[in-house]
Protein backbone atom coordinates (compact mmCIF):
# COMPACT_ATOMS: atom_id res chain seq x y z
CA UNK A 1 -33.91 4.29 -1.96
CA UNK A 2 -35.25 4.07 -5.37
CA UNK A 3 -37.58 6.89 -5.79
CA UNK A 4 -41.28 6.02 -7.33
CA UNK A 5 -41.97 7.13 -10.56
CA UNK A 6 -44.52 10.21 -10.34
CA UNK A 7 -45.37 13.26 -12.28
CA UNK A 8 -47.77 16.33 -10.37
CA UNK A 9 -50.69 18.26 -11.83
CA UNK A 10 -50.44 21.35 -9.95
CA UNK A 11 -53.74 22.95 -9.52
CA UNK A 12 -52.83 26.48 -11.11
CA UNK A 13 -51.61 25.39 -14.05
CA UNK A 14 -54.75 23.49 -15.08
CA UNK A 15 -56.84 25.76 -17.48
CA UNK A 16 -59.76 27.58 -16.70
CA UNK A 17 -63.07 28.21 -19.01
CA UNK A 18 -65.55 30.34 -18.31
CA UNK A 19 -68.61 31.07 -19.35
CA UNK A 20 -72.35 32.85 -18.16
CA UNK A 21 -72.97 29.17 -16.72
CA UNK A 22 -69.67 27.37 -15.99
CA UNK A 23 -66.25 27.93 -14.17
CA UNK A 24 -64.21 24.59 -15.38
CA UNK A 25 -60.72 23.89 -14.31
CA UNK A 26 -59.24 21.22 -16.85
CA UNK A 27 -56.02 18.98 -15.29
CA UNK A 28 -55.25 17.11 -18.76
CA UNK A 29 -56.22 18.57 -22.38
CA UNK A 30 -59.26 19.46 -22.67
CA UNK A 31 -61.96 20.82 -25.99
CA UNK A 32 -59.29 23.33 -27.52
CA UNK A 33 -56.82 23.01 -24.69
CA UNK A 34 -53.47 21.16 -25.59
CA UNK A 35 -50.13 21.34 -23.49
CA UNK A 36 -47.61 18.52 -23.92
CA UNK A 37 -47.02 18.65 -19.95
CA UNK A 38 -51.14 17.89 -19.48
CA UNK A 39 -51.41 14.98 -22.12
CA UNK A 40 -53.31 12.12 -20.44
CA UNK A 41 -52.45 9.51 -17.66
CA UNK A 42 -52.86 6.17 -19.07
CA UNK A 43 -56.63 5.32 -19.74
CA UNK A 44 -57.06 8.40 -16.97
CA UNK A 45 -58.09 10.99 -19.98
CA UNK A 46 -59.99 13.42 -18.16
CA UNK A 47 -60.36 15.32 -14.74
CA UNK A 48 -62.17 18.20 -14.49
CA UNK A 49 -62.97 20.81 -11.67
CA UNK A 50 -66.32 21.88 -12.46
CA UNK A 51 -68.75 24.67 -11.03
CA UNK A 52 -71.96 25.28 -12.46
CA UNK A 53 -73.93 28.84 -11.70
CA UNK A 54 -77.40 28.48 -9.85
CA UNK A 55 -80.08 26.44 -12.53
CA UNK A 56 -77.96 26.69 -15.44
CA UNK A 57 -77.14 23.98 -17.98
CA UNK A 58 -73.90 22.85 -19.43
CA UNK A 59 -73.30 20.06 -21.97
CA UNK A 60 -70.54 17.42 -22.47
CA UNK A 61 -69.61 15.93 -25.48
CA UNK A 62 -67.46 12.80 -24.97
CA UNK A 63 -64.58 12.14 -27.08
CA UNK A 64 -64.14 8.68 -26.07
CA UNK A 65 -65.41 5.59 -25.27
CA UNK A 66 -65.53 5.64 -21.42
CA UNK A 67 -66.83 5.35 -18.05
CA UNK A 68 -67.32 9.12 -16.78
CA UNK A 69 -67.51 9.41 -12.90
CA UNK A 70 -69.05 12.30 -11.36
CA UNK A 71 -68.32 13.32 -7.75
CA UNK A 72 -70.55 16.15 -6.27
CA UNK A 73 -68.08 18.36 -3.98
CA UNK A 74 -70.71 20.96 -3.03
CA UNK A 75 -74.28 20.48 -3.53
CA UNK A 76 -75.55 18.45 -6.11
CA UNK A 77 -75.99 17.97 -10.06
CA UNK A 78 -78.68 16.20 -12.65
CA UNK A 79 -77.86 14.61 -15.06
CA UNK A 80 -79.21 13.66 -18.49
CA UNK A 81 -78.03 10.50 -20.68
CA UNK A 82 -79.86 8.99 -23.66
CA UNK A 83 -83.04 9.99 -22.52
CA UNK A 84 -82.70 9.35 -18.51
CA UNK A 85 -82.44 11.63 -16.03
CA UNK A 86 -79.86 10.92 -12.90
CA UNK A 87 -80.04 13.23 -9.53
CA UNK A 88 -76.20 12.76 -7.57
CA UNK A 89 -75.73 14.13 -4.43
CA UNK A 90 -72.68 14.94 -2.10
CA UNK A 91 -72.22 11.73 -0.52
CA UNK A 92 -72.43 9.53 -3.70
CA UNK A 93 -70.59 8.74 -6.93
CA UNK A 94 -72.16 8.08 -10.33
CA UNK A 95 -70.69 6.15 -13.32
CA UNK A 96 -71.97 6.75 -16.43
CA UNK A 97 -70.79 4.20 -19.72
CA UNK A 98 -70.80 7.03 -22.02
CA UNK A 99 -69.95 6.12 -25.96
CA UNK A 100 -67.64 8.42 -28.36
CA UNK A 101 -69.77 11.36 -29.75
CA UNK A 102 -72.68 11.31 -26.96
CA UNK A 103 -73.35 14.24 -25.19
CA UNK A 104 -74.68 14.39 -21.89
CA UNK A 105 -76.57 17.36 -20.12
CA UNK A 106 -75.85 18.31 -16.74
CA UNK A 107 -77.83 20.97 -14.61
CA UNK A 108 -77.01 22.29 -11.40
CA UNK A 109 -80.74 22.21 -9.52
CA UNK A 110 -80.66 24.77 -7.21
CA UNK A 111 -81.78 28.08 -8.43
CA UNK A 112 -79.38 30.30 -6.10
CA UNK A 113 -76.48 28.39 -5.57
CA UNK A 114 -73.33 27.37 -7.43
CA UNK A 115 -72.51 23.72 -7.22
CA UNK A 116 -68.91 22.05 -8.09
CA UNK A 117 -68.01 18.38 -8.69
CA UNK A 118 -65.67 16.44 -10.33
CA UNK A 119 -65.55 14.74 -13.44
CA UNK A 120 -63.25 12.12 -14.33
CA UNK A 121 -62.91 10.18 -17.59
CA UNK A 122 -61.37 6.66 -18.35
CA UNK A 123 -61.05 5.14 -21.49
CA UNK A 124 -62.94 1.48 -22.01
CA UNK A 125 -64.01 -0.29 -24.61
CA UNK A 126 -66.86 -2.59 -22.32
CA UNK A 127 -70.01 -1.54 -20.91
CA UNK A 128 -70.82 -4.38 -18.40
CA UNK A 129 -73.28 -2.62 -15.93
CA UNK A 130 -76.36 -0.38 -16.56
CA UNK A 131 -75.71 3.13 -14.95
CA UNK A 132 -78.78 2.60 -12.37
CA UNK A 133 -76.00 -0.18 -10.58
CA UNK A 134 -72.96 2.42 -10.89
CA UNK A 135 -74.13 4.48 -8.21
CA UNK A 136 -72.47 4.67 -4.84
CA UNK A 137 -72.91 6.16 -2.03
CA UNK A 138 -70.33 6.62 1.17
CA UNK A 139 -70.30 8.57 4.40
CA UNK A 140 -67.02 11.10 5.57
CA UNK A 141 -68.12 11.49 9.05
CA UNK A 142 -69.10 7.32 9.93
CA UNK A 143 -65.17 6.45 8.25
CA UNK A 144 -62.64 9.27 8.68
CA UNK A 145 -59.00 8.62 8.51
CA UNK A 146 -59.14 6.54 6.37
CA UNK A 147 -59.29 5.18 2.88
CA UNK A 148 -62.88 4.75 1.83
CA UNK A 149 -63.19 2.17 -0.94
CA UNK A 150 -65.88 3.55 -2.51
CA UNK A 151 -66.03 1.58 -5.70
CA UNK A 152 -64.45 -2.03 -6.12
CA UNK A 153 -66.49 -4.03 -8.81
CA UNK A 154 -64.62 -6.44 -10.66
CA UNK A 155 -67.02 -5.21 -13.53
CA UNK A 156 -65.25 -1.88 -13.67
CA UNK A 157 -61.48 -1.31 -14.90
CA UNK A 158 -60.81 0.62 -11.86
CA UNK A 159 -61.12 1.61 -8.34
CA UNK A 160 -62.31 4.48 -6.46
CA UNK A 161 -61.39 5.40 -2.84
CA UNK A 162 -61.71 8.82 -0.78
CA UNK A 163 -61.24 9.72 2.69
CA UNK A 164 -61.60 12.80 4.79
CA UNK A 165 -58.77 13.19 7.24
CA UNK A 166 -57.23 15.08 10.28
CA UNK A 167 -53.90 16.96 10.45
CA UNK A 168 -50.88 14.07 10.55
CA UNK A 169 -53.25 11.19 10.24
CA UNK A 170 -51.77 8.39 7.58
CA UNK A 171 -53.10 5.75 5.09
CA UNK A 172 -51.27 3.45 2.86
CA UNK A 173 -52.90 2.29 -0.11
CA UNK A 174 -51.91 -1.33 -1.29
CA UNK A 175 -52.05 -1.76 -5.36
CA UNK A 176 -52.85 -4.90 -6.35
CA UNK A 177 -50.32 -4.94 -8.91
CA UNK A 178 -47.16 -2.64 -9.55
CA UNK A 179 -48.64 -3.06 -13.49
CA UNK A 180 -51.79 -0.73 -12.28
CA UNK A 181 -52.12 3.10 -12.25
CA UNK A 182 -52.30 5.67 -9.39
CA UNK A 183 -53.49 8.84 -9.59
CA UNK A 184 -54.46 11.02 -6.53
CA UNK A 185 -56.78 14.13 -6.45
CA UNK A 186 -56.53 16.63 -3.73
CA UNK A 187 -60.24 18.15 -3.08
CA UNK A 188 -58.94 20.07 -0.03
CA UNK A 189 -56.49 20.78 2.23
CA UNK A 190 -53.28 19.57 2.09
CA UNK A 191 -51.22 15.94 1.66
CA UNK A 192 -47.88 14.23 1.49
CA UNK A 193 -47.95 11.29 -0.97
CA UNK A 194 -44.75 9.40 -1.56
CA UNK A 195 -42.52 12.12 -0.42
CA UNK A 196 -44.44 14.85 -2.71
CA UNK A 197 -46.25 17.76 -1.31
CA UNK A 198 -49.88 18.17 -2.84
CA UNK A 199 -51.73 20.95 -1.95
CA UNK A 200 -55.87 21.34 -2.79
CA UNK A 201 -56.82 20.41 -6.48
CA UNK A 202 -53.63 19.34 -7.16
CA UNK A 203 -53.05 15.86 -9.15
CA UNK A 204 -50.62 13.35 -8.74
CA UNK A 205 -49.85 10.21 -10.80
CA UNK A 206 -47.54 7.12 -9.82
CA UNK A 207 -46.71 4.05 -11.56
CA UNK A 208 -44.37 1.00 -10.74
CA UNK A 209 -45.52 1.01 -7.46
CA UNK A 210 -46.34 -1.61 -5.19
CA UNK A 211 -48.17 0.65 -2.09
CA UNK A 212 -48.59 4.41 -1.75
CA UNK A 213 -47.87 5.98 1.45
CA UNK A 214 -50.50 9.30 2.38
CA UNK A 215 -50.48 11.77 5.32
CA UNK A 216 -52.71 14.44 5.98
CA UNK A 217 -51.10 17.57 6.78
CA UNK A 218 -53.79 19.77 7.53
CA UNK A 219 -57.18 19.67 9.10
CA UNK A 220 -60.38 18.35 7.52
CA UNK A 221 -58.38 17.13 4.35
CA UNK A 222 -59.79 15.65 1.46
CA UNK A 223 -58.25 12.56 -1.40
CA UNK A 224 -60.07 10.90 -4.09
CA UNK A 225 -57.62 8.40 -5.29
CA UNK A 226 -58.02 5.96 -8.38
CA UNK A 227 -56.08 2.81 -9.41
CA UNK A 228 -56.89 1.35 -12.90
CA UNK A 229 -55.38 -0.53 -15.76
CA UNK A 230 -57.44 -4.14 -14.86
């Protein structure tokens, strides 16, 4: 059997900043990180881990032109771009059309608590939709094991599924071309995908592939999986 072409992101080699209001764990280069085993995946240029200390502010400055997706894990964030303010909780997904050289402020609104969400980056060069129709919203505990296709807008280069599931449950995820891009995140717990074992914030990307074959090996385990290259 011809095995799929792949290559993991395991979650303690990514790099780690920190500073009096950030812990950020960056999967592909990031600011002044390089490593030729994290360059980019396709138009999949950024993923980061992020936890922000209790009403602090951090800042983003966006190399690219891109859609930027943020994913609250725990709690939730605000956001500031050119002038507007967004509020994301857990539960929904924001996309943001963010040009090359803009910086965008994001806050973490409660006072006492840390939050952490994701941040993923990919590379575009159109803007069809304002950011007030790029958010989404989806519920774990109506859908679980299972594949929740979150976003699916033939506006948007990609596609955005996540699903919460129990030990040994199973999901295969159909590409709609064996052109397009797979890359799955691992927020928790642990997965076999394609034969590979992926363990909590690790990465995987796949290409050539015509469907992608997930089980859950633990409890309460969490994927965020994106296909792209529309």
């Amino acid at each position: 059997m011809e095995r799929i072409s792949g290559k993991i992101f395991l979650a303690d080699e990514r790099e780690l900043t920190e500073t009096s209001a950030l812990r950020r764990y960056s999967t592909f280069n990031f600011e002044k990180y390089y490593s030729e085993h994290r360059t980019p995946f396709a138009n999949l240029f950024l993923c980061n881990d992020e936890l922000i200390v209790g009403g602090k502010v951090t800042f983003f400055l966006c190399k690219e032109d891109s859609l930027q997706i943020f994913i609250p894990i725990k709690g939730g964030i605000d956001i500031v771009a050119n002038g507007k303010e967004f509020a994301v909780k857990t539960g929904q997904v924001q996309v943001l059309n963010v040009g090359k050289g803009e910086v965008l402020e994001i806050s973490n609104p409660y006072q006492n608590d840390m939050i952490n969400y994701m941040q993923f980056g990919i590379k575009t060069d159109m803007f069809l939709m304002r950011a007030s129709e790029m958010l989404f919203n989806f519920d774990f505990e109506k859908d679980q094991n299972q594949l929740l296709e979150i976003i699916a807008n033939p506006k948007l280069p990609f596609k955005l599924s996540a699903g919460i599931f129990a030990g040994r449950e199973e999901a295969v995820y159909k590409m709609q071309s064996p052109n397009h891009q797979f890359y799955a995140f691992i927020i928790d717990g642990a997965f076999e995908i394609e034969g590979r074992l992926m363990h909590t914030r690790d990465g995987l990307a796949l290409w050539g592939i015509e469907q992608v074959e997930l089980k859950a090996l633990s409890n309460n385990a969490i994927v965020v999986v994106l296909a792209f290259g529309f």
